[in-house]
PDB file of N, CA and C in Angstrom:
ATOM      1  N   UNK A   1      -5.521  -0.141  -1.667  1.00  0.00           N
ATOM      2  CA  UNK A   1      -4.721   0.768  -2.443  1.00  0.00           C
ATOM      3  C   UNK A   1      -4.947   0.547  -3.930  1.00  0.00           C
ATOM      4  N   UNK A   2      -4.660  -0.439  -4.467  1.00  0.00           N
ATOM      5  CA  UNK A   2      -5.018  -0.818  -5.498  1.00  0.00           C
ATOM      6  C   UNK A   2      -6.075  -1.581  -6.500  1.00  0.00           C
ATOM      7  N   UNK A   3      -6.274  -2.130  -7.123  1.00  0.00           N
ATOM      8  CA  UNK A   3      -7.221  -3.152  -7.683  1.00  0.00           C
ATOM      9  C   UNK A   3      -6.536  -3.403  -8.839  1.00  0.00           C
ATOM     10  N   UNK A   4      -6.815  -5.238  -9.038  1.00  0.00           N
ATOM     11  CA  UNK A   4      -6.511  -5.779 -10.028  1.00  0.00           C
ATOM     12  C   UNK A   4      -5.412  -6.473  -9.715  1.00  0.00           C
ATOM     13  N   UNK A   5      -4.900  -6.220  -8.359  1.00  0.00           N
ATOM     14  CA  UNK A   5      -3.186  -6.908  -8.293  1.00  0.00           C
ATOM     15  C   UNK A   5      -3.252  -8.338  -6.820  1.00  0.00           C
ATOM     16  N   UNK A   6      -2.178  -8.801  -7.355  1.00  0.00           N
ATOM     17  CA  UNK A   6      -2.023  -9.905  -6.663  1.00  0.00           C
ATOM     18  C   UNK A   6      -0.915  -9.275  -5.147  1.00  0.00           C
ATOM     19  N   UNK A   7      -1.058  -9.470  -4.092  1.00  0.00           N
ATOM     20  CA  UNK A   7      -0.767  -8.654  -3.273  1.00  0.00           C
ATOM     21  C   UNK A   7       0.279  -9.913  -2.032  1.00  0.00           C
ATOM     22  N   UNK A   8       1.430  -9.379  -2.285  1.00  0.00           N
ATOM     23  CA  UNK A   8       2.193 -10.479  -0.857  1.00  0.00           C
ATOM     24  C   UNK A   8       2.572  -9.203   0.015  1.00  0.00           C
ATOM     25  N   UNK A   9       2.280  -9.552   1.872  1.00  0.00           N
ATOM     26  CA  UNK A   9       2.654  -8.414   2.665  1.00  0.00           C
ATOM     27  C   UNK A   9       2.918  -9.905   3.810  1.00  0.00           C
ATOM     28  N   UNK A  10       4.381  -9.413   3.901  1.00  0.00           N
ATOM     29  CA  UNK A  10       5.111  -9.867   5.576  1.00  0.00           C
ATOM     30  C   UNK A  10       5.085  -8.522   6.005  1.00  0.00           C
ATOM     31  N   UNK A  11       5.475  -8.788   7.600  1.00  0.00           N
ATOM     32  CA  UNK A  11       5.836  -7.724   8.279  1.00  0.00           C
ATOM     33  C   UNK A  11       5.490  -8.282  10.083  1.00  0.00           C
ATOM     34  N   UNK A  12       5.535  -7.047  11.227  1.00  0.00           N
ATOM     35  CA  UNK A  12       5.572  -7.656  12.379  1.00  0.00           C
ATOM     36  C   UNK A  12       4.809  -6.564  12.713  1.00  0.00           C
ATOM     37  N   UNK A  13       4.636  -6.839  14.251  1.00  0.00           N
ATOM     38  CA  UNK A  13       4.142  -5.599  15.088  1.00  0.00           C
ATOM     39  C   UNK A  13       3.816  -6.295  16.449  1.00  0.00           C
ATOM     40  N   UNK A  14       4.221  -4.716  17.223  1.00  0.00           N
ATOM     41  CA  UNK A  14       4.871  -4.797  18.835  1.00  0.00           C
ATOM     42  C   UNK A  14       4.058  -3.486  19.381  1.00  0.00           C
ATOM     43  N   UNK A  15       3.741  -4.480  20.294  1.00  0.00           N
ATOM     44  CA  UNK A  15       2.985  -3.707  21.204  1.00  0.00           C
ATOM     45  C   UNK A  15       3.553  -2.903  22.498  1.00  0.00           C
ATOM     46  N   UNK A  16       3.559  -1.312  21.848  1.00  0.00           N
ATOM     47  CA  UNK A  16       4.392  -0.671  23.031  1.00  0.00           C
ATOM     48  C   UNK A  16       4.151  -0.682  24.518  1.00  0.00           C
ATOM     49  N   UNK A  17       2.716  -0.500  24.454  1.00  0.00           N
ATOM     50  CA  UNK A  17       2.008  -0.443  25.757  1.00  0.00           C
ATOM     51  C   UNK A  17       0.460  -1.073  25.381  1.00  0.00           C
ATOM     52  N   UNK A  18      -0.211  -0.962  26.367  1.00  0.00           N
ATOM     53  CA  UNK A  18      -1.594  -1.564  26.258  1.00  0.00           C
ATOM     54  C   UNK A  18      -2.161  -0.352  25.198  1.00  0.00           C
ATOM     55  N   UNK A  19      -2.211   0.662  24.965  1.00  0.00           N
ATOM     56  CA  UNK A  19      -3.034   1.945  24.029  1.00  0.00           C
ATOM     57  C   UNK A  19      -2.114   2.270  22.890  1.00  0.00           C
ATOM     58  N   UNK A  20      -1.007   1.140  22.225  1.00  0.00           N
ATOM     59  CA  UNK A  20       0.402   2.160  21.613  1.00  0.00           C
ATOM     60  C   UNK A  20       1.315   0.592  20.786  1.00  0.00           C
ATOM     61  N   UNK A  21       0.512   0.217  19.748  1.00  0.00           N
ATOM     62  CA  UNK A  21       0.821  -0.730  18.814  1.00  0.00           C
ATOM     63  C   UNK A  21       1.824  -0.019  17.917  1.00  0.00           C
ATOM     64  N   UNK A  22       2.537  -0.262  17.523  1.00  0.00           N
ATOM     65  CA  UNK A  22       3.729  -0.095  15.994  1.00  0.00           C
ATOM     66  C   UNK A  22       3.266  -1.388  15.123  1.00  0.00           C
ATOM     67  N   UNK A  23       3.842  -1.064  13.854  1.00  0.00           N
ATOM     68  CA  UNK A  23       4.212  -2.210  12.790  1.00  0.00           C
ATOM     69  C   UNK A  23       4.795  -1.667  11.552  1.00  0.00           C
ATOM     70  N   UNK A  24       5.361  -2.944  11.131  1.00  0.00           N
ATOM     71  CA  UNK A  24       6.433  -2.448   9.583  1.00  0.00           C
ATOM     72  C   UNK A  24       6.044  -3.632   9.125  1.00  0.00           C
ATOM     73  N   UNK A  25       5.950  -2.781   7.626  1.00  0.00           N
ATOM     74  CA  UNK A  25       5.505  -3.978   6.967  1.00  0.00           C
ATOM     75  C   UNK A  25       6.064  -4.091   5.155  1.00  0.00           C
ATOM     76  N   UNK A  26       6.362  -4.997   4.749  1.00  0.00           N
ATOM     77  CA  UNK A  26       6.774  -5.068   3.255  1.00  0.00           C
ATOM     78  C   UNK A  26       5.812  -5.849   2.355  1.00  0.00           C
ATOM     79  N   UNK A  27       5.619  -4.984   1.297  1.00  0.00           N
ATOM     80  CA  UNK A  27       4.215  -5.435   0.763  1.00  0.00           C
ATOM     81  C   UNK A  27       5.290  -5.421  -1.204  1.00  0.00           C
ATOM     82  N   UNK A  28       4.379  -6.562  -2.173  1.00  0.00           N
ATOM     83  CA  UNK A  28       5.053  -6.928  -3.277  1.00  0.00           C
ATOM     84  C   UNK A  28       3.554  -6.986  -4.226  1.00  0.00           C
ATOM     85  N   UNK A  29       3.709  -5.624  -4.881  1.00  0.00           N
ATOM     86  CA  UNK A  29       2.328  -6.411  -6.174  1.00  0.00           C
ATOM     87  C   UNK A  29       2.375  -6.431  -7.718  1.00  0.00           C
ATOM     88  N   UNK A  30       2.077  -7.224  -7.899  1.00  0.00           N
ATOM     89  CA  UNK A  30       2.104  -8.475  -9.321  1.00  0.00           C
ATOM     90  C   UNK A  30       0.281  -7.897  -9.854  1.00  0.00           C
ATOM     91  N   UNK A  31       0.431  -7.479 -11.378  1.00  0.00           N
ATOM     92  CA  UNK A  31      -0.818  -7.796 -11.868  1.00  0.00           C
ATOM     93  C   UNK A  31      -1.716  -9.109 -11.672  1.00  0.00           C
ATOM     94  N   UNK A  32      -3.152  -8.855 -11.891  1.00  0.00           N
ATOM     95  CA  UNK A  32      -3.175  -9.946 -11.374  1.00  0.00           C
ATOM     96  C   UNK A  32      -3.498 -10.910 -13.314  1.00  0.00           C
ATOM     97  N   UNK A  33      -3.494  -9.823 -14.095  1.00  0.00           N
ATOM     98  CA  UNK A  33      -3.546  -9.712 -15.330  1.00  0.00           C
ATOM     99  C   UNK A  33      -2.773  -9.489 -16.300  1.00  0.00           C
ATOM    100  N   UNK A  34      -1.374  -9.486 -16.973  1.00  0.00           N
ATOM    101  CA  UNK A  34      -0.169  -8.662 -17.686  1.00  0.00           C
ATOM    102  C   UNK A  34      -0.955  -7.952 -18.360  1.00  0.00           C
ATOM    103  N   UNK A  35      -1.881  -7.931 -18.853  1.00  0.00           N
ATOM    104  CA  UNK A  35      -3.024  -7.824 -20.412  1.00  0.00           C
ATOM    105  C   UNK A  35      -3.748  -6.436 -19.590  1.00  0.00           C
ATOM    106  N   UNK A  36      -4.009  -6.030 -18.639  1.00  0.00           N
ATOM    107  CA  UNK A  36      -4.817  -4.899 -17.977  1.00  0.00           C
ATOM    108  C   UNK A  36      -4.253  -4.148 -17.373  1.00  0.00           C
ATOM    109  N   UNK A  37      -4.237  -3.606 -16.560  1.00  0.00           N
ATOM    110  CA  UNK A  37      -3.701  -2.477 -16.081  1.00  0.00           C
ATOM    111  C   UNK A  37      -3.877  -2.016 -14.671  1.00  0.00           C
ATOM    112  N   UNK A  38      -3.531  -1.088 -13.445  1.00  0.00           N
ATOM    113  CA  UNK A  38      -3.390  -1.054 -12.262  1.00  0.00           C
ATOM    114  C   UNK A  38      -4.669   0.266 -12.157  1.00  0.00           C
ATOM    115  N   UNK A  39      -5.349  -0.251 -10.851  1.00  0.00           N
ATOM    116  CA  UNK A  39      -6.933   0.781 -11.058  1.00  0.00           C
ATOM    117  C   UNK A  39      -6.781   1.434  -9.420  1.00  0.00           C
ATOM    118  N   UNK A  40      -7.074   2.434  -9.052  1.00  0.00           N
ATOM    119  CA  UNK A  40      -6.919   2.906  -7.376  1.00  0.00           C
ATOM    120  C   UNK A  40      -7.961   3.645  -7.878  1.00  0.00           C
ATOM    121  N   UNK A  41      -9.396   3.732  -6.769  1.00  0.00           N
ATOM    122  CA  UNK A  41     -10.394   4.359  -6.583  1.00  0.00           C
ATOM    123  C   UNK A  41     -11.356   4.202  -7.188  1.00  0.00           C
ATOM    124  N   UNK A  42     -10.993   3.547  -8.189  1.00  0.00           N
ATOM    125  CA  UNK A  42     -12.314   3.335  -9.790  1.00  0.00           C
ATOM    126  C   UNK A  42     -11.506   3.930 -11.011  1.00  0.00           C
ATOM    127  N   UNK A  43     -10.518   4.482 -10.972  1.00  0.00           N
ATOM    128  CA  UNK A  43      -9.420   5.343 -12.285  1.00  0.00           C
ATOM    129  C   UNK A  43      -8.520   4.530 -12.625  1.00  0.00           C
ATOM    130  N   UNK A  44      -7.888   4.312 -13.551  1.00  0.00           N
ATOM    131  CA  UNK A  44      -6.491   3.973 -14.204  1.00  0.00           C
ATOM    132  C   UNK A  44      -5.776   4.385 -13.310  1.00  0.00           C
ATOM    133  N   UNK A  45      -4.811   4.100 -13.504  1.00  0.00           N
ATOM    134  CA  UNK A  45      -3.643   4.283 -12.700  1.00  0.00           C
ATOM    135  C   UNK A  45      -2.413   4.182 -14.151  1.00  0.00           C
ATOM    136  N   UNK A  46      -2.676   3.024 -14.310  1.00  0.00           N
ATOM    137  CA  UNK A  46      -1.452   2.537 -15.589  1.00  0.00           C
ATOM    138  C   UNK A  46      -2.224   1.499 -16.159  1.00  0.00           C
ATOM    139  N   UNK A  47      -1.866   0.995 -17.763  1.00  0.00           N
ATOM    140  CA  UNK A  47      -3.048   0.344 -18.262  1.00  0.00           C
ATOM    141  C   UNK A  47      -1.740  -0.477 -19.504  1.00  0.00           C
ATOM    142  N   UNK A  48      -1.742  -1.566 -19.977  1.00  0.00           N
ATOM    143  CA  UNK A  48      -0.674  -2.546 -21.270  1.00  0.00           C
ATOM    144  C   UNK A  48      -1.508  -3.668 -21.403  1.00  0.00           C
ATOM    145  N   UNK A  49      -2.341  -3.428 -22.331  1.00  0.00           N
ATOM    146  CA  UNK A  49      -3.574  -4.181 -22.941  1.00  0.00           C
ATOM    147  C   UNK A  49      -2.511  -5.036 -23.824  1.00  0.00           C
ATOM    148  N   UNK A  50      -1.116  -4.944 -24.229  1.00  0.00           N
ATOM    149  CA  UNK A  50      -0.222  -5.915 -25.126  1.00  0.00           C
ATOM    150  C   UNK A  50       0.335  -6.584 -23.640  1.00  0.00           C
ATOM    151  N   UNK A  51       0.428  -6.241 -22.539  1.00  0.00           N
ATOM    152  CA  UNK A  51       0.866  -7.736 -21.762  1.00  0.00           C
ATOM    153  C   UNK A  51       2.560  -7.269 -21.663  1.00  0.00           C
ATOM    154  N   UNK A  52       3.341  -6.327 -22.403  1.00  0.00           N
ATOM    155  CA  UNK A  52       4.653  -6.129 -22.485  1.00  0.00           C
ATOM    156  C   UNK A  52       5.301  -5.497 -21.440  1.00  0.00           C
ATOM    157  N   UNK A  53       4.336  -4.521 -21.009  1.00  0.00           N
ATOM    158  CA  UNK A  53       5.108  -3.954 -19.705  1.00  0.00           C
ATOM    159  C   UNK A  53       5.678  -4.761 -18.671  1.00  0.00           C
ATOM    160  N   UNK A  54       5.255  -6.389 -18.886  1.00  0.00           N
ATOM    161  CA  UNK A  54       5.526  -6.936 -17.243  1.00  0.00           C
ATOM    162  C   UNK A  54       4.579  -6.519 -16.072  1.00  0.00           C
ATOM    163  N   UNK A  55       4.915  -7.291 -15.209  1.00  0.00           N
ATOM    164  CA  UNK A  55       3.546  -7.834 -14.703  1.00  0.00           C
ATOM    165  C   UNK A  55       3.994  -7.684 -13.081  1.00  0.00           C
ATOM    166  N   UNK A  56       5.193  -7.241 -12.340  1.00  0.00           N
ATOM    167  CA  UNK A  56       5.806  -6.704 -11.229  1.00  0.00           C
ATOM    168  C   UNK A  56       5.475  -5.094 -10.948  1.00  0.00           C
ATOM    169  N   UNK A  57       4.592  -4.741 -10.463  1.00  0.00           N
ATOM    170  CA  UNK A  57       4.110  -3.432 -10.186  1.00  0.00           C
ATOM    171  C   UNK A  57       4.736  -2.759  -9.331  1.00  0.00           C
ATOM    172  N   UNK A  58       5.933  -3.514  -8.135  1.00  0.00           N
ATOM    173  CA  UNK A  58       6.320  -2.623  -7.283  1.00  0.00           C
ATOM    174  C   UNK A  58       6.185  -3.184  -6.329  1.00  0.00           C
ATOM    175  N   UNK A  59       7.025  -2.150  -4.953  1.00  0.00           N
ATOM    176  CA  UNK A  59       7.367  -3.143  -3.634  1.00  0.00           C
ATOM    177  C   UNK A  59       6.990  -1.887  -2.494  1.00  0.00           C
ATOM    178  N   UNK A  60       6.819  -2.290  -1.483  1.00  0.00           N
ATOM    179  CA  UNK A  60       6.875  -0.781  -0.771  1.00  0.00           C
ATOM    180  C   UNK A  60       6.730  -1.652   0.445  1.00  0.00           C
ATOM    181  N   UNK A  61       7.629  -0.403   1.003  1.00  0.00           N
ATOM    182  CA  UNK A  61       7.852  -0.728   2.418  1.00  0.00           C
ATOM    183  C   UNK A  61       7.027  -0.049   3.599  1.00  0.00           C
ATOM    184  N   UNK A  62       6.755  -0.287   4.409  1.00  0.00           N
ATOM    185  CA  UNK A  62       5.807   0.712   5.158  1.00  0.00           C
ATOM    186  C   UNK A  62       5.787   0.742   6.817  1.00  0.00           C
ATOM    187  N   UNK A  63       5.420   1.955   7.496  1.00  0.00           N
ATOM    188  CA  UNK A  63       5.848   1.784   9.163  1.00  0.00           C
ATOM    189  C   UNK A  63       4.208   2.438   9.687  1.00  0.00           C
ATOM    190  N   UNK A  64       4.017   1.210  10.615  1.00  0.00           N
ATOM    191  CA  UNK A  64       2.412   2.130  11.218  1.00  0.00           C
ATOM    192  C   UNK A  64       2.199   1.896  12.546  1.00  0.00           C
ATOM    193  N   UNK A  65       1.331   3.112  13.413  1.00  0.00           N
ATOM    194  CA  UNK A  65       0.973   2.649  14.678  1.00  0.00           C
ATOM    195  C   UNK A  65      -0.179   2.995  14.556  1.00  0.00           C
ATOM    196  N   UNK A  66      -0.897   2.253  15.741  1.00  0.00           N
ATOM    197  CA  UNK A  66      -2.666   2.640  16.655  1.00  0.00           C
ATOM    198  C   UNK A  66      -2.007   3.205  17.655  1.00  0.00           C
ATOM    199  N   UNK A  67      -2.634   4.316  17.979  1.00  0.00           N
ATOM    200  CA  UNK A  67      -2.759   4.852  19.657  1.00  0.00           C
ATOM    201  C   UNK A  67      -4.174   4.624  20.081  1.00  0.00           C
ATOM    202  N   UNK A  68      -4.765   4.105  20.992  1.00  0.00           N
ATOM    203  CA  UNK A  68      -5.803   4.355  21.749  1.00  0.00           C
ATOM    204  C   UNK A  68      -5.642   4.863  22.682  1.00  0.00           C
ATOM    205  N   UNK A  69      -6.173   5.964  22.726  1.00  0.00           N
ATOM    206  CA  UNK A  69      -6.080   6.804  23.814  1.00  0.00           C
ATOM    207  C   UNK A  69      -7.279   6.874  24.628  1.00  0.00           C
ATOM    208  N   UNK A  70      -8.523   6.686  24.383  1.00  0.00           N
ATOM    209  CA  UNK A  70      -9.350   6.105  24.805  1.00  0.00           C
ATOM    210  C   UNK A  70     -10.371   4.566  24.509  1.00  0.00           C
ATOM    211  N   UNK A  71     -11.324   4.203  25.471  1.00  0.00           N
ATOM    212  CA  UNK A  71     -11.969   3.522  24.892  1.00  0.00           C
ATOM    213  C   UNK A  71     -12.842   3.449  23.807  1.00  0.00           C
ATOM    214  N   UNK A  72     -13.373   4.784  23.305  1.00  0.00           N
ATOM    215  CA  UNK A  72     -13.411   5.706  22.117  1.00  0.00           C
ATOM    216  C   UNK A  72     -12.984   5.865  21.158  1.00  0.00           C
ATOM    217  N   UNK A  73     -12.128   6.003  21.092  1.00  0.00           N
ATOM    218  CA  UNK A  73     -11.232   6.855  19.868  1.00  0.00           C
ATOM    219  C   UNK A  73     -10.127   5.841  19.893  1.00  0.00           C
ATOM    220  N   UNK A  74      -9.965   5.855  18.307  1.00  0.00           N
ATOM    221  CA  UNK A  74      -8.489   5.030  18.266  1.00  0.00           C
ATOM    222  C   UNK A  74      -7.535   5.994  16.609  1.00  0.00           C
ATOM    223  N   UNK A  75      -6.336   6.238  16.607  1.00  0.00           N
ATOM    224  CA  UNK A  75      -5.600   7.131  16.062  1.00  0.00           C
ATOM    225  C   UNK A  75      -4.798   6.414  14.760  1.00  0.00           C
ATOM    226  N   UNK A  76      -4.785   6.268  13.810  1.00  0.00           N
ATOM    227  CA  UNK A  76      -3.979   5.612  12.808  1.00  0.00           C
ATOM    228  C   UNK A  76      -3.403   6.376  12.134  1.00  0.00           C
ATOM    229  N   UNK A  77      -2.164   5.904  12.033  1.00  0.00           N
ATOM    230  CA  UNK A  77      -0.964   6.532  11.458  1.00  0.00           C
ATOM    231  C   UNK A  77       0.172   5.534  10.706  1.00  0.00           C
ATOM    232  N   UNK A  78       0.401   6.274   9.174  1.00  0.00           N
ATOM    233  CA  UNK A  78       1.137   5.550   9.106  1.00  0.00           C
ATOM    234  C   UNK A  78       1.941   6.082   7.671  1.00  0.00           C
ATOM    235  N   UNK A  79       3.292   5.226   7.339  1.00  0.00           N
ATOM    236  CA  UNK A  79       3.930   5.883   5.795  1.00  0.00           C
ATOM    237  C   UNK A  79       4.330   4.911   4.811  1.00  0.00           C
ATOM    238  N   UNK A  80       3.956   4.933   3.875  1.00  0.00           N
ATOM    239  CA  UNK A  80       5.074   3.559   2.949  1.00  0.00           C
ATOM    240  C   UNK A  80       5.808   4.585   1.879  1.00  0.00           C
ATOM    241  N   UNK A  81       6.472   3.532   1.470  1.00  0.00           N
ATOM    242  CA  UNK A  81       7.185   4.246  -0.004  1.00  0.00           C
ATOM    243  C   UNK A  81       7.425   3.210  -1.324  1.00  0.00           C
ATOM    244  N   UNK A  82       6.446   3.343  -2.104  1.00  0.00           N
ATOM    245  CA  UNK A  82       6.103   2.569  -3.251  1.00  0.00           C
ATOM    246  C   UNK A  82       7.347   2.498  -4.191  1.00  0.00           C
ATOM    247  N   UNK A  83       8.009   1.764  -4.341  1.00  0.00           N
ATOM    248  CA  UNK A  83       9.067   1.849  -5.329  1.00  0.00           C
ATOM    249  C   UNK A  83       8.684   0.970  -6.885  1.00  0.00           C
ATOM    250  N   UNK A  84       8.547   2.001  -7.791  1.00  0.00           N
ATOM    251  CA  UNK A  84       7.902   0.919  -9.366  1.00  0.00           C
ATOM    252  C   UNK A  84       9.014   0.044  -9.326  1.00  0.00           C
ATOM    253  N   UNK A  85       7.900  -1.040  -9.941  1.00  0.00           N
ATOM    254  CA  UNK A  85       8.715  -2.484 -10.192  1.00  0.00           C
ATOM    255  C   UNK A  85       8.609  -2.495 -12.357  1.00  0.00           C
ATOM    256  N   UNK A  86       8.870  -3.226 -12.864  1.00  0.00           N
ATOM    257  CA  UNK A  86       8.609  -2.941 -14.289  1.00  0.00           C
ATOM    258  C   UNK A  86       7.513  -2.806 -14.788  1.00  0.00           C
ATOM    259  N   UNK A  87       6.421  -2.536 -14.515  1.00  0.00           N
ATOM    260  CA  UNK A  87       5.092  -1.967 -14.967  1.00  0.00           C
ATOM    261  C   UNK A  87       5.147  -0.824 -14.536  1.00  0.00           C
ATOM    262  N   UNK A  88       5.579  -0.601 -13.701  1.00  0.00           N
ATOM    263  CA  UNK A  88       5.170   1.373 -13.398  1.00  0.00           C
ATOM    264  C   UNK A  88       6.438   1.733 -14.143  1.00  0.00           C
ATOM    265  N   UNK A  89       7.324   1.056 -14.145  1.00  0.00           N
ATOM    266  CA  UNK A  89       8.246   1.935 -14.574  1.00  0.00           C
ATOM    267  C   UNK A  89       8.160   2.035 -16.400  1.00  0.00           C
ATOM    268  N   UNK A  90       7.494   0.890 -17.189  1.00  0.00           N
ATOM    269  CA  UNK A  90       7.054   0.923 -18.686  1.00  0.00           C
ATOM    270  C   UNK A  90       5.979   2.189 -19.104  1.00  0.00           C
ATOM    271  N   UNK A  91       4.990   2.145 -17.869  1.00  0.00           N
ATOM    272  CA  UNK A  91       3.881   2.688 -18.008  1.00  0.00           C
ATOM    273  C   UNK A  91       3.880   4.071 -17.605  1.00  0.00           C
ATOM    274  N   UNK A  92       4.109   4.642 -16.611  1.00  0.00           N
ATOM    275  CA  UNK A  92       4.567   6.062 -15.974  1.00  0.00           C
ATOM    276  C   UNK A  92       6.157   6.389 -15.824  1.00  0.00           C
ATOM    277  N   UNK A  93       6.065   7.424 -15.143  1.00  0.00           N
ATOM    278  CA  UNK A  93       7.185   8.033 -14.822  1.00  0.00           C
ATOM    279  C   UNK A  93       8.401   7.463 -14.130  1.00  0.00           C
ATOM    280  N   UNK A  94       7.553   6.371 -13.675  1.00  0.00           N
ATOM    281  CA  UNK A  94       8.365   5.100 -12.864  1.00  0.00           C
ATOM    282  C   UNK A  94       8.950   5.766 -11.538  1.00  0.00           C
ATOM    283  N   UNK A  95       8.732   6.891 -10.592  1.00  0.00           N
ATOM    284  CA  UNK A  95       9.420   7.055  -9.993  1.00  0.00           C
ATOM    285  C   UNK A  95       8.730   6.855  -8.437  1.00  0.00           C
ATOM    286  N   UNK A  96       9.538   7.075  -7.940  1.00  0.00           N
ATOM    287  CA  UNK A  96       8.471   6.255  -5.784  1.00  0.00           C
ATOM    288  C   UNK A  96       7.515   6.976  -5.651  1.00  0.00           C
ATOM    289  N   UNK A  97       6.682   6.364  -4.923  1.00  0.00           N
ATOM    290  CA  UNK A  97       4.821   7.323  -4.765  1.00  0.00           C
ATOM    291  C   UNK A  97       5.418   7.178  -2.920  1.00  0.00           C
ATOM    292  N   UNK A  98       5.061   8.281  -2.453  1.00  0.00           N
ATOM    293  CA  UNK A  98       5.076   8.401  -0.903  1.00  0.00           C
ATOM    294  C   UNK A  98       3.363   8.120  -0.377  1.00  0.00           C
ATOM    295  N   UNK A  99       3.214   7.147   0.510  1.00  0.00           N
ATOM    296  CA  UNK A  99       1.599   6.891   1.028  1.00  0.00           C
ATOM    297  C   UNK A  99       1.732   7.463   2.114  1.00  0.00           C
ATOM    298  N   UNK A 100       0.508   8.246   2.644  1.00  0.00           N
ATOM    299  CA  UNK A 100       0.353   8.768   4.323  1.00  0.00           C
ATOM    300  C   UNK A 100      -0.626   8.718   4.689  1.00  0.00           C
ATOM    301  N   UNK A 101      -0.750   7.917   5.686  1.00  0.00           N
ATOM    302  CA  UNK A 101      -2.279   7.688   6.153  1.00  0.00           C
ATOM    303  C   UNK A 101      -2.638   8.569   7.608  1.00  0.00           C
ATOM    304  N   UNK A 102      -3.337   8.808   7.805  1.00  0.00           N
ATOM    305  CA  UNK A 102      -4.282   9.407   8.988  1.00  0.00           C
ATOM    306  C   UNK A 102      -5.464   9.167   9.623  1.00  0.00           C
ATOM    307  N   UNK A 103      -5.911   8.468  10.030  1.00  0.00           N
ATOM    308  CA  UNK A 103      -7.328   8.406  10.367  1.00  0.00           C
ATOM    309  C   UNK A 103      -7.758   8.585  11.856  1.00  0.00           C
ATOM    310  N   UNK A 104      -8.761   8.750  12.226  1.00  0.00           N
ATOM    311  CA  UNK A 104      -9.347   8.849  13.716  1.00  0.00           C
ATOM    312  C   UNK A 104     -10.608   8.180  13.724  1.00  0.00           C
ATOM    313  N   UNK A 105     -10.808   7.124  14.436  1.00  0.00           N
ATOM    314  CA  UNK A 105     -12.088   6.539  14.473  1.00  0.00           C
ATOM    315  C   UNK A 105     -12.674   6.779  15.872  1.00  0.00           C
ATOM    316  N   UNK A 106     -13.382   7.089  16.241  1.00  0.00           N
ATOM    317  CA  UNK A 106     -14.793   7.556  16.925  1.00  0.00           C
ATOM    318  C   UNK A 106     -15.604   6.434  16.945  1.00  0.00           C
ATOM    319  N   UNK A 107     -15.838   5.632  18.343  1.00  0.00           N
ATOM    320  CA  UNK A 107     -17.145   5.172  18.364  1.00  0.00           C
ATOM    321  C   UNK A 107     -18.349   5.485  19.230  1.00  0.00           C
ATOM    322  N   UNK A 108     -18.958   5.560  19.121  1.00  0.00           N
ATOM    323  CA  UNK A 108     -20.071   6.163  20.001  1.00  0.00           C
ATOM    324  C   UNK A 108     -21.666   4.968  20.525  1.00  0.00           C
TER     325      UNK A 108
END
């Protein structure tokens, strides 16, 4: 998701059935720099080259499952909700980013 940050994630996960995993998870990120700034994809994101914004980027909570439905294909799904910590909130709008993931992997 990010770059540049120092990253803590607890969380669990339960296996519904043999094809049908869940998990929740709480994730905490810290610059890993006060002096630089938060980068997603290769872009800025948010940037305090003075170090003042603070150095707590935010917390987010998040819920995900795998389905395998075959030996093939496996289904990922999942949501967090980013809440700024005092760097997003110095630097932007400071307000929650919603994440949604989707993927389908195919092996062949």
């Amino acid at each position: 998701m990010f770059h540049n940050v120092v990253h803590f994630r607890a969380g669990f996960q339960y296996t519904v059935r043999t094809n049908l995993t869940v998990a929740a998870g709480y994730n905490d990120f810290w610059l890993a720099n006060r002096h630089d700034g938060v980068y997603a994809g290769g872009k800025s994101v948010a940037r305090s080259t003075s170090g003042a914004a603070g150095a707590h980027v935010g917390q987010e909570p998040d819920v995900q499952a795998v389905w395998t439905p075959s030996r093939t294909t496996q289904v990922n799904a999942g949501y967090g909700r980013l809440f700024a910590g005092e760097f997003l909130k110095k630097t932007t709008a400071g307000v929650p980013y919603s994440l949604v993931l989707l993927g389908v992997t195919q092996r062949f």
